[in-house]
Protein backbone atom coordinates (compact mmCIF):
# COMPACT_ATOMS: atom_id res chain seq x y z
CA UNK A 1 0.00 0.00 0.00
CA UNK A 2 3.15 2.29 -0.39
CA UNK A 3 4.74 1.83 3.02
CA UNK A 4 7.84 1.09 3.74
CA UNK A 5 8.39 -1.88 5.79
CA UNK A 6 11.67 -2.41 7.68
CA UNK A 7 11.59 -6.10 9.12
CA UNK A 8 14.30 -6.61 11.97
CA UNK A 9 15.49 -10.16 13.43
CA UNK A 10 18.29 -11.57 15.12
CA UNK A 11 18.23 -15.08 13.20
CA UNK A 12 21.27 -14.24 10.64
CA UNK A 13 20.45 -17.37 8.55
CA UNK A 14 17.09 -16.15 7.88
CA UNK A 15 18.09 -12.68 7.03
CA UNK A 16 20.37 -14.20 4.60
CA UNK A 17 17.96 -16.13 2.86
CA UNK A 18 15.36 -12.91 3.27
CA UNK A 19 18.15 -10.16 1.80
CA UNK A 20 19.00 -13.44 -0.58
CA UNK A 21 15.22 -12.61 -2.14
CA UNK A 22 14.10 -16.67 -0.65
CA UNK A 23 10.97 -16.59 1.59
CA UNK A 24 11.46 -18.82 4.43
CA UNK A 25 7.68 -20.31 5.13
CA UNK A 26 5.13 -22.01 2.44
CA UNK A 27 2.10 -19.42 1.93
CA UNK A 28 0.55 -19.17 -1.10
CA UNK A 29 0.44 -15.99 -3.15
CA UNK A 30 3.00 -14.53 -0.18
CA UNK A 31 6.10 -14.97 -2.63
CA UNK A 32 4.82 -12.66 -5.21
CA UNK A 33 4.40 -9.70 -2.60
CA UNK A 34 7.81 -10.24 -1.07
CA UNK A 35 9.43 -10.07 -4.38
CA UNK A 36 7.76 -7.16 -6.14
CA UNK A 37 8.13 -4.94 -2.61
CA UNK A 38 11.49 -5.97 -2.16
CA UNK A 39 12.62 -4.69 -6.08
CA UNK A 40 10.77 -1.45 -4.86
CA UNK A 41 12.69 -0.72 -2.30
CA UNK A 42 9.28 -0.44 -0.15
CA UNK A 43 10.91 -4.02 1.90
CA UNK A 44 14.04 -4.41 3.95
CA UNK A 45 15.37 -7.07 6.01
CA UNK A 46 18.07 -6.14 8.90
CA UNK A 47 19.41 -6.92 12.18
CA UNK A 48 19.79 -3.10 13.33
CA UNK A 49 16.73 -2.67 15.42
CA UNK A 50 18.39 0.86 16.97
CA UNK A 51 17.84 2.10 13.03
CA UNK A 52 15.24 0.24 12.60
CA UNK A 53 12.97 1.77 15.87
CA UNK A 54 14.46 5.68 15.53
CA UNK A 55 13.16 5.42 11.56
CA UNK A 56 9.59 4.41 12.31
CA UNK A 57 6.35 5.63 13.40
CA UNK A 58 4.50 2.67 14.16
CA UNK A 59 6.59 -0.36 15.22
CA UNK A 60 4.94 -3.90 15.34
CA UNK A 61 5.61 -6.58 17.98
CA UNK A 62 5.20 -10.08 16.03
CA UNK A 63 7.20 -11.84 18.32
CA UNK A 64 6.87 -15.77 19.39
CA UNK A 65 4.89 -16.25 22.47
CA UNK A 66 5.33 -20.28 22.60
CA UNK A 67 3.30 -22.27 25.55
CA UNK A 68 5.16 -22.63 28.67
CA UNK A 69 5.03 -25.33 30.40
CA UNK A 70 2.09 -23.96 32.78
CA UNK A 71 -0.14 -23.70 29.66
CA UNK A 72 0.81 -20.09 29.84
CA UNK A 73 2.35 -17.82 26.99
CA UNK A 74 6.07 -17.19 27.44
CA UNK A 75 6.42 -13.33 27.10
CA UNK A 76 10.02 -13.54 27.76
CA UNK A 77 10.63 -12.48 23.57
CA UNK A 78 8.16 -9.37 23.95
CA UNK A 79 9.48 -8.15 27.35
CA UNK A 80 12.84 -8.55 26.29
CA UNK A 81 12.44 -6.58 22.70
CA UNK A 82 9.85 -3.89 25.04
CA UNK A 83 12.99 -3.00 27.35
CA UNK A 84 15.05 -3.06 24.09
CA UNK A 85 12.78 -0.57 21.99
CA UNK A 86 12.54 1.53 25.89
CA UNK A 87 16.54 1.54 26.15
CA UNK A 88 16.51 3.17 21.88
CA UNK A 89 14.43 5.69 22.70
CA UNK A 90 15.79 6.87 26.02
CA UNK A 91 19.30 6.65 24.59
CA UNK A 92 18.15 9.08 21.77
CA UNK A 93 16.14 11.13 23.73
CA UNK A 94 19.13 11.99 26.16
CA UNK A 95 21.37 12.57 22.66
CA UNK A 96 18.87 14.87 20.83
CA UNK A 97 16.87 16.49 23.92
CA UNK A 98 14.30 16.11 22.12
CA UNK A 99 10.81 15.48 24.23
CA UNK A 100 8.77 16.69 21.70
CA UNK A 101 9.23 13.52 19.33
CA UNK A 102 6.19 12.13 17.65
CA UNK A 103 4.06 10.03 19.35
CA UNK A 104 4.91 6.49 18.68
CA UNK A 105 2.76 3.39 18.48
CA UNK A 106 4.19 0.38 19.46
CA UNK A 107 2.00 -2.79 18.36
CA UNK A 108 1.34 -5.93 20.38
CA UNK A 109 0.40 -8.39 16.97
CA UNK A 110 1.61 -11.65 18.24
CA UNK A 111 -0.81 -13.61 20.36
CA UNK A 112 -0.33 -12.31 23.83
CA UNK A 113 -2.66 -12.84 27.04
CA UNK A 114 -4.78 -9.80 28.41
CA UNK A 115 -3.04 -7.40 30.56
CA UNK A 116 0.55 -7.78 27.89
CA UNK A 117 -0.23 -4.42 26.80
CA UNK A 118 0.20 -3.03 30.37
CA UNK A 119 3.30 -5.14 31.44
CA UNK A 120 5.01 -3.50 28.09
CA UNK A 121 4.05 0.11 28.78
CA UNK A 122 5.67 -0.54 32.08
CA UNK A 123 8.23 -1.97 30.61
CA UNK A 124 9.09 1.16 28.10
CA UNK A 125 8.08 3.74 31.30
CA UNK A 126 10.60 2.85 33.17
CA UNK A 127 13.20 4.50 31.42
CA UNK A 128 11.99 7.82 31.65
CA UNK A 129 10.05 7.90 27.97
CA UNK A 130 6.60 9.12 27.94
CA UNK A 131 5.43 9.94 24.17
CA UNK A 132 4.69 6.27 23.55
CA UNK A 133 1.57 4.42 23.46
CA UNK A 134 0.85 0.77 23.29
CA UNK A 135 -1.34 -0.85 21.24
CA UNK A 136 -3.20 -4.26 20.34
CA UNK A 137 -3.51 -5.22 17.40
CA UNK A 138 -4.35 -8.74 17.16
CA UNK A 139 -3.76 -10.77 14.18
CA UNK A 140 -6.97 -13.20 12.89
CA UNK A 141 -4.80 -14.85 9.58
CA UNK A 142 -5.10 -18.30 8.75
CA UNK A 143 -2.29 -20.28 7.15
CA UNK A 144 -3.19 -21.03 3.72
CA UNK A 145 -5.26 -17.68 3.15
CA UNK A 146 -2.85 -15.31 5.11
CA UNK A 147 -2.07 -12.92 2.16
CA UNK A 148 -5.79 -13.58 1.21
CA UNK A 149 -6.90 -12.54 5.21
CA UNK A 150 -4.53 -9.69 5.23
CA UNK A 151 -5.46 -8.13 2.03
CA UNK A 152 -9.04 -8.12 2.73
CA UNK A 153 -9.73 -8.32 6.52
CA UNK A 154 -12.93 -9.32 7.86
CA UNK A 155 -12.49 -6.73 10.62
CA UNK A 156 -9.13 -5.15 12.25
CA UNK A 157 -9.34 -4.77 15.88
CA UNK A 158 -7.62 -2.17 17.51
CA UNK A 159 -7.13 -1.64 21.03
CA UNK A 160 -5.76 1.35 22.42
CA UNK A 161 -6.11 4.58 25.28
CA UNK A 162 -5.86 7.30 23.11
CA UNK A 163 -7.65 9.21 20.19
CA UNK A 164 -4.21 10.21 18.57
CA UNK A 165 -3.42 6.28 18.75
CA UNK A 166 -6.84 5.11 16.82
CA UNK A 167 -6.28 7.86 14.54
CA UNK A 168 -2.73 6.47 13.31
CA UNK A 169 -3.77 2.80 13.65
CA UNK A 170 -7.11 3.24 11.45
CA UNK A 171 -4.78 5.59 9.02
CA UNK A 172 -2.60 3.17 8.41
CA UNK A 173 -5.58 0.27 7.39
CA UNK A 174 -7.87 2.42 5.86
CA UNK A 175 -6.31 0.70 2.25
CA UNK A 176 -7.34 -2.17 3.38
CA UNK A 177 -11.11 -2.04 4.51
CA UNK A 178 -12.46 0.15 1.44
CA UNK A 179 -14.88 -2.32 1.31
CA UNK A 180 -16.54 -1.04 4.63
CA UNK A 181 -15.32 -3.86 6.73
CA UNK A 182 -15.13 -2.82 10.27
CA UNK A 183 -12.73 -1.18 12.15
CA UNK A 184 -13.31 -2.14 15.85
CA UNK A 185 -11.98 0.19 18.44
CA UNK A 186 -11.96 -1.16 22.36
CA UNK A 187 -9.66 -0.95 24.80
CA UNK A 188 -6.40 -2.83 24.87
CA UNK A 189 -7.50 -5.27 27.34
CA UNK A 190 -11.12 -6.52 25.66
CA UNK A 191 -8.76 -6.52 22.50
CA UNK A 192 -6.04 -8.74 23.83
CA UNK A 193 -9.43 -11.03 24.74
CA UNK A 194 -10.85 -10.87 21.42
CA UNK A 195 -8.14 -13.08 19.83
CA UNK A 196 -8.38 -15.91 22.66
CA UNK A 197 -11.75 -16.01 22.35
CA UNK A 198 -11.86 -16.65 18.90
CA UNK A 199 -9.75 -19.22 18.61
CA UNK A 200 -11.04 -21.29 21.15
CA UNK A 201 -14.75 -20.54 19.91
CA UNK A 202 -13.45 -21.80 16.35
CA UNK A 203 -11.45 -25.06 18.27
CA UNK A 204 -14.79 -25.78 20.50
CA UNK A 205 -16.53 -25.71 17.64
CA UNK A 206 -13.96 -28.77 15.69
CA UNK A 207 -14.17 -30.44 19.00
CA UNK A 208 -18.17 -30.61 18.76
CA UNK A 209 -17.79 -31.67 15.87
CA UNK A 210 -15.06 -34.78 16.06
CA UNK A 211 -16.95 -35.68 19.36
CA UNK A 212 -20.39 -36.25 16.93
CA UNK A 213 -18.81 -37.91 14.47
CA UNK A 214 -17.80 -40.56 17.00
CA UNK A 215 -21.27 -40.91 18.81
CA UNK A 216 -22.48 -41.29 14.75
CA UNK A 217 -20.59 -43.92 14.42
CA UNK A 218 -21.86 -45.79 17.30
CA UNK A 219 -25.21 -45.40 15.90
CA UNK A 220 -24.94 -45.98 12.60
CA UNK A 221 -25.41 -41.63 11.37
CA UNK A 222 -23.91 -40.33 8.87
CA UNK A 223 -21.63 -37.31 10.15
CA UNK A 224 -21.49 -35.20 6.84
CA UNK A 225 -25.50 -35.32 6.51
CA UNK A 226 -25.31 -33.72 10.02
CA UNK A 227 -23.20 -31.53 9.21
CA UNK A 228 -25.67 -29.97 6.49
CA UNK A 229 -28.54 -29.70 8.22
CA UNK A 230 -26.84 -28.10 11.07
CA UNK A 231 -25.13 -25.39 8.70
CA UNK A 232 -28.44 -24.86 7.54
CA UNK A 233 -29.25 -22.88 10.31
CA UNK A 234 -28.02 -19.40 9.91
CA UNK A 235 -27.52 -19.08 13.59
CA UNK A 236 -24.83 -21.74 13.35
CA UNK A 237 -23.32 -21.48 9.76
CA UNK A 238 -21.56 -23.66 7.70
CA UNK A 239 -18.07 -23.18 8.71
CA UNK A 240 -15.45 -25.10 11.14
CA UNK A 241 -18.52 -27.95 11.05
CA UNK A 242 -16.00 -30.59 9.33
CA UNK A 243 -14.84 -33.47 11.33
CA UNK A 244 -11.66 -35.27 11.14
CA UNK A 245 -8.51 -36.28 13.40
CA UNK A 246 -8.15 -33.42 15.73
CA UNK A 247 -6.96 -29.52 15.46
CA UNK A 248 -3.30 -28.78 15.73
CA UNK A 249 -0.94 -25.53 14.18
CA UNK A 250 0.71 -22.64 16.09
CA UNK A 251 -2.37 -21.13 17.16
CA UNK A 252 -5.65 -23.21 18.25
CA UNK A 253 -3.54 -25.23 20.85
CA UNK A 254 -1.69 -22.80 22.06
CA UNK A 255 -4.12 -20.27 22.81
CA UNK A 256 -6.47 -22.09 24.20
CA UNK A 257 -4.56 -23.40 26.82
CA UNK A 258 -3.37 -20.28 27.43
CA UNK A 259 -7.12 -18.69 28.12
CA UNK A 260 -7.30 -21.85 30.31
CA UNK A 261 -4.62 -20.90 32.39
CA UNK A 262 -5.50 -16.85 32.45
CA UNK A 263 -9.03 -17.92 33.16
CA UNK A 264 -7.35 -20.23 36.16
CA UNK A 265 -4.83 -17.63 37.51
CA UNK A 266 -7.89 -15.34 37.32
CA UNK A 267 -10.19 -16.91 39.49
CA UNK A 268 -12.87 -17.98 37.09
CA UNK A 269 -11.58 -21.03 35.14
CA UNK A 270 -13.10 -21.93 31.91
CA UNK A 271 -14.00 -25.54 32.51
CA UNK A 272 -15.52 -25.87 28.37
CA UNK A 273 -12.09 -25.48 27.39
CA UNK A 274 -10.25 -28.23 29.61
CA UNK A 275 -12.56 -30.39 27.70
CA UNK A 276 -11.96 -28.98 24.46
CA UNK A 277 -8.59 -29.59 25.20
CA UNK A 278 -8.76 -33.25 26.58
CA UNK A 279 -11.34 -34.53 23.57
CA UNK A 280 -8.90 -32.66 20.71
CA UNK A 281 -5.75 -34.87 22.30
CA UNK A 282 -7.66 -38.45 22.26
CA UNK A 283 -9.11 -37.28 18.97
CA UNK A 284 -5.74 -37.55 17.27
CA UNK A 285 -5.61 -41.50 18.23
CA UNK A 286 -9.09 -42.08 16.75
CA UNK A 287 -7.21 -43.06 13.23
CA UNK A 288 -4.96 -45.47 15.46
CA UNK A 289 -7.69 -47.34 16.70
CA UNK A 290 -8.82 -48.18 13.55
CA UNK A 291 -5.92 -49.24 11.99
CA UNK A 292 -5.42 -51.23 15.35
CA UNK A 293 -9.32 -52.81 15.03
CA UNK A 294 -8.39 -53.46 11.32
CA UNK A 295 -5.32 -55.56 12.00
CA UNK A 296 -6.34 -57.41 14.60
CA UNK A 297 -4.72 -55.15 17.32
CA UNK A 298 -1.15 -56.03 16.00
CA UNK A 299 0.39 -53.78 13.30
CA UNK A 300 4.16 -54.74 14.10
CA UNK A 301 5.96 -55.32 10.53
CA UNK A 302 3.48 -52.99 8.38
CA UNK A 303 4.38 -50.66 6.78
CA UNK A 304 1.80 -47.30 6.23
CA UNK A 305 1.60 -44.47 3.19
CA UNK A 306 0.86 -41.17 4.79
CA UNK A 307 -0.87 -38.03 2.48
CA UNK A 308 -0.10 -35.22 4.44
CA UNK A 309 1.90 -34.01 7.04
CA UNK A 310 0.90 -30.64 7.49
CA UNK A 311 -1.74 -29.41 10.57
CA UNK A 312 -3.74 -27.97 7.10
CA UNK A 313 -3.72 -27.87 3.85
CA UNK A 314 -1.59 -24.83 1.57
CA UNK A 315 0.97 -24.76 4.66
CA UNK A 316 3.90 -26.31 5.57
CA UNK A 317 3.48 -25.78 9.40
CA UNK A 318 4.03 -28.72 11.24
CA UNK A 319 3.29 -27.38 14.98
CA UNK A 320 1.12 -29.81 16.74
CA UNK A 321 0.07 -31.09 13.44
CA UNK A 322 -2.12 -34.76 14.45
CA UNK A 323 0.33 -36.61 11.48
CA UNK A 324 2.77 -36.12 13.99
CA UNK A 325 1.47 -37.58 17.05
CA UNK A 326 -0.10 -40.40 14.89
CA UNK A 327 2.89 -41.55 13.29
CA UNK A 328 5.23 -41.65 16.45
CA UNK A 329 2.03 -44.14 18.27
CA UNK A 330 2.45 -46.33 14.48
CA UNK A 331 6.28 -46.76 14.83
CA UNK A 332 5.67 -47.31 18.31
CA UNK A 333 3.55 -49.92 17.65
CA UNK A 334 5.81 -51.71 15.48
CA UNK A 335 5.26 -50.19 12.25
CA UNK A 336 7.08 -47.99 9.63
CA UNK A 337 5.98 -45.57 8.05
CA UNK A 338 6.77 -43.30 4.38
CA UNK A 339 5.13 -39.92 4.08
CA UNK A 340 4.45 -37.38 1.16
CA UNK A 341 3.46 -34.12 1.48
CA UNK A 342 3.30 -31.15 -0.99
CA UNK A 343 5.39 -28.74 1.36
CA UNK A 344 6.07 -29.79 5.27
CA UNK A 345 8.86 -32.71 3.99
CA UNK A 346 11.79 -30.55 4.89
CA UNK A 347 9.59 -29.42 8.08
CA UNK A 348 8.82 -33.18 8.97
CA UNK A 349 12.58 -34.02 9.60
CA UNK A 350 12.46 -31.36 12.07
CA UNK A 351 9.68 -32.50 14.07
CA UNK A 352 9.92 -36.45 13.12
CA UNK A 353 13.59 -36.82 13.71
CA UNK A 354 14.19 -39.47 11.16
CA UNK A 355 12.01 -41.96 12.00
CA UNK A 356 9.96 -42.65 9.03
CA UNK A 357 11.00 -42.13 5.27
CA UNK A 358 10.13 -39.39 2.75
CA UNK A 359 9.06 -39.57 -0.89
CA UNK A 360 8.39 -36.69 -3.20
CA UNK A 361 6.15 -38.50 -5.06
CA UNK A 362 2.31 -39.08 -4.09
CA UNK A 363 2.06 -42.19 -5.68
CA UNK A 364 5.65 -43.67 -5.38
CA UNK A 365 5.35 -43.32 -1.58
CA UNK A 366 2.36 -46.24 -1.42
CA UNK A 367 4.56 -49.01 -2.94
CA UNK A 368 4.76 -51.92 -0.47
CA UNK A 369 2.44 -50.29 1.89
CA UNK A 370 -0.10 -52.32 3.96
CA UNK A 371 -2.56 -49.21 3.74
CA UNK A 372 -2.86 -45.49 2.89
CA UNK A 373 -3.32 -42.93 5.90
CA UNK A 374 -4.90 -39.04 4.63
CA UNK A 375 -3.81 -37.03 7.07
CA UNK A 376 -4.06 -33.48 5.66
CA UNK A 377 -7.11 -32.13 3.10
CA UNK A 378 -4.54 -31.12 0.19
CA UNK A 379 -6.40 -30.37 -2.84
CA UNK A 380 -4.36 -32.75 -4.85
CA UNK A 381 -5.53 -35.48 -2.90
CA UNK A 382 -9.25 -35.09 -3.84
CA UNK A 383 -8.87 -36.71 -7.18
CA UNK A 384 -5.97 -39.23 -7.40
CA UNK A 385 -6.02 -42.24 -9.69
CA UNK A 386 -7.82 -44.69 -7.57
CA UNK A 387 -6.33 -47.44 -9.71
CA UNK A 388 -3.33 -46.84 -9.41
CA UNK A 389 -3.43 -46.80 -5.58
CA UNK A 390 -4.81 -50.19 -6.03
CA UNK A 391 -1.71 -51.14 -8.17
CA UNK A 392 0.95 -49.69 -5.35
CA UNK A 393 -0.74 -50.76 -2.16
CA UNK A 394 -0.68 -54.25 -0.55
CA UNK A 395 -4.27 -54.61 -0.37
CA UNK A 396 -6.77 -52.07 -1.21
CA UNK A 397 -6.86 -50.13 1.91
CA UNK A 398 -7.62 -46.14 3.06
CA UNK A 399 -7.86 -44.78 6.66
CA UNK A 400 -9.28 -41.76 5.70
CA UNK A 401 -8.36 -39.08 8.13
CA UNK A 402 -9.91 -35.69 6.81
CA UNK A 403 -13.25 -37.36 5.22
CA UNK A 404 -12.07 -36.28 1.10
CA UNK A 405 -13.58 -39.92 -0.08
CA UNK A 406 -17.18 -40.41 -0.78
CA UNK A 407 -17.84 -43.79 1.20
CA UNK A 408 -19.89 -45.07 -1.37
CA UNK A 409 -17.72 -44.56 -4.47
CA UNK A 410 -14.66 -46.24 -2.13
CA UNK A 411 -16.75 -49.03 -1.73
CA UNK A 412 -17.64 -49.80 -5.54
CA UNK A 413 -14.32 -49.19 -6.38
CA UNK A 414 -13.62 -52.15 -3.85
CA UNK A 415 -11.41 -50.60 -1.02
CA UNK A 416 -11.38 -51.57 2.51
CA UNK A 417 -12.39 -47.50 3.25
CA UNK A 418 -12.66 -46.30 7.09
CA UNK A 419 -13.29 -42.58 7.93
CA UNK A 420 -14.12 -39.99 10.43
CA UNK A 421 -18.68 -40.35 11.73
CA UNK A 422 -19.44 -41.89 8.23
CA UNK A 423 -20.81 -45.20 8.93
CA UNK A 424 -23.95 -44.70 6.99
CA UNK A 425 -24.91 -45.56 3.49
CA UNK A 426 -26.24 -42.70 2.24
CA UNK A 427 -29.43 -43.33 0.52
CA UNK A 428 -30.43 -40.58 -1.35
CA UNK A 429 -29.28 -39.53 -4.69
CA UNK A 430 -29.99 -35.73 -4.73
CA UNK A 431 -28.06 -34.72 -1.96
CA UNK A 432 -24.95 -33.44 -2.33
CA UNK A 433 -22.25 -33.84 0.20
């Protein structure tokens, strides 16, 4: 939008590969952006945050805030950048005498509990600066449509104390929302909220969801007929209504653990969520227990094909991604295990240490396999040639993890074909699932 964008880290490798013009995470339509600003001149990469803080008006906090191990968020990254920025400003303050500076806006966007925004105005106060304001700003992207989300917002929340603050923050969006989505203005504290809640609305609502399918299949109900008549109702919707092996990614878990233990520490504990939390854990084993039913309860000596490594499709995030946790219980087991996936291979080695083997090819990867495992909704898994899975696999066999099969079509093709609440035949032939 004609900014210029100064982006400041203290990971050398990845500024070389940034200044280098190579983006460093899988997100479609993101490469295009990077590489047209950066020939502008509008985006720089850099390790001199003193430069980097002095040159800016509005400086952005999108720092990690991983789960400690409380449940909690670890703001040790923010406080530690917060006294950073404080020590810049008080240093050129003291240089230039100059206590007339423009007001600037320093921006909590990573994912921090309520009350951060206070702990980093402390932070900043106590060296003497006072024409600073803090700001939230929470972020609401999802992986896979982050350029997408960015570009045209929903809604931007902004939470801040002053007018001259809202001004600036709703200045510099105003490209973005020309559409008339909403600008929200609240204080920093309901703001900080907002996000948390959010998230763990969206990851009660997957929960529901993977809990139903399991009751359907006790009953013989068909999960994905459910599913429509519920998003039927406009006061529910359509969305997040898909069940499947559990949530995972960098933010669902994390934050809603992290409400849990505000909520706790708070003195009024959110009990929904402790479930949430306990149901999305055993619902990454569900796929397990079928293979385990399948084989008799002994898998020791197969050998599985895994589509998809990734928590989600169009990603190649790997953080507390259900492929994970269900391919360390196979090996465990007794079972090996080769894996394909359009982007999270080099990501997998990270997180599965070597333990299982990697193909690049989708098909090559189910030679000599006992069974295929979907793990991950990719697109390019929708429509693959059927017969030549039947070709590469042992025996015609698909634990479908993310429901992309039609049950019925699996079973005239003559596969063995187990998924997520679909039990059911269905019966009519003018619905469409």
């Amino acid at each position: 939008m004609g900014y210029q964008v100064v982006c400041v880290d203290n990971d050398q490798e990845k500024l070389k590969k940034l200044n280098n013009g190579q983006v460093t995470i899988y997100e479609p339509g993101l490469e295009l952006l990077f590489k047209r600003n950066i020939e502008k001149g509008k985006l720089i990469f850099t390790d001199d945050i003193k430069t980097a803080v002095l040159d800016s008006e509005i400086i952005f906090l999108c720092l990690p805030t991983p789960q400690d191990e409380d449940g909690s968020a670890d703001l040790s990254y923010v406080k530690c950048v917060a006294g950073e920025i404080g020590k810049i400003l008080q240093e050129d303050e003291m240089i230039r005498g100059d206590a007339e500076r423009e007001l600037k806006i320093i921006v909590n966007k990573s994912t921090v509990p309520v009350g951060t925004s206070r702990i980093v105005t402390e932070l900043i106060s106590k060296t003497g600066i006072e024409n600073f304001e803090v700001v939230s700003n929470p972020e609401f992207l999802r992986e896979g449509f982050a350029v997408e989300d960015f570009m045209k917002p929903d809604r931007i929340v902004i939470g801040a104390r002053s007018r001259k603050a809202f001004g600036k923050m709703k200045e510099l969006y105003e490209p973005f929302v020309r559409q008339g989505n909403p600008i929200f203005e609240m204080d920093p504290e309901s703001s900080e909220v907002t996000k948390y809640a959010s998230n763990s609305y969206l990851a009660m609502r997957i929960t529901y969801m993977n809990e139903l399918a399991n009751f359907c299949e006790s009953v013989g109900a068909n999960v994905d007929m459910i599913r429509l008549g519920m998003g039927a109702d406009t006061r529910i919707g359509k969305r997040f209504l898909f069940s499947g092996i559990g949530y995972g990614g960098s933010c669902f878990p994390k934050d809603v653990n992290a409400l849990m233990k505000t909520s706790s520490d708070n003195g009024s504990p959110m009990k929904l969520l402790e479930v949430v939390d306990k149901v999305n854990h055993e619902q990454k084993l569900v796929l397990v227990k079928k293979i385990l039913d399948h084989f008799d309860n002994s898998i020791t000596g197969k050998k599985f094909a895994v589509w998809g490594l990734s928590f989600k499709p169009n990603t190649d995030d790997m953080r507390e991604a259900p492929s994970v946790v269900i391919i360390r219980e196979l090996i465990h087991l007794g079972a090996s295990v080769s894996a394909y996936d359009p982007a999270a291979l080099a990501n997998a080695q990270f997180y599965l240490d070597g333990i299982l083997e990697y193909n690049h090819d989708q098909y090559e990867v189910l030679k000599n396999t006992d069974a295929l495992l979907v793990l991950t909704e990719w697109n390019e898994f929708r429509n693959p040639d059927f017969e030549k899975i039947k070709e590469y696999l042992n025996e015609s066999l698909i634990f479908d993890g993310r429901n992309i099969f039609d049950p019925v079509k699996m079973d005239e093709l003559g596969f063995d074909y187990y998924s997520i609440g679909r039990t059911a035949v269905r019966q009519h032939s003018n619905v469409v699932v």
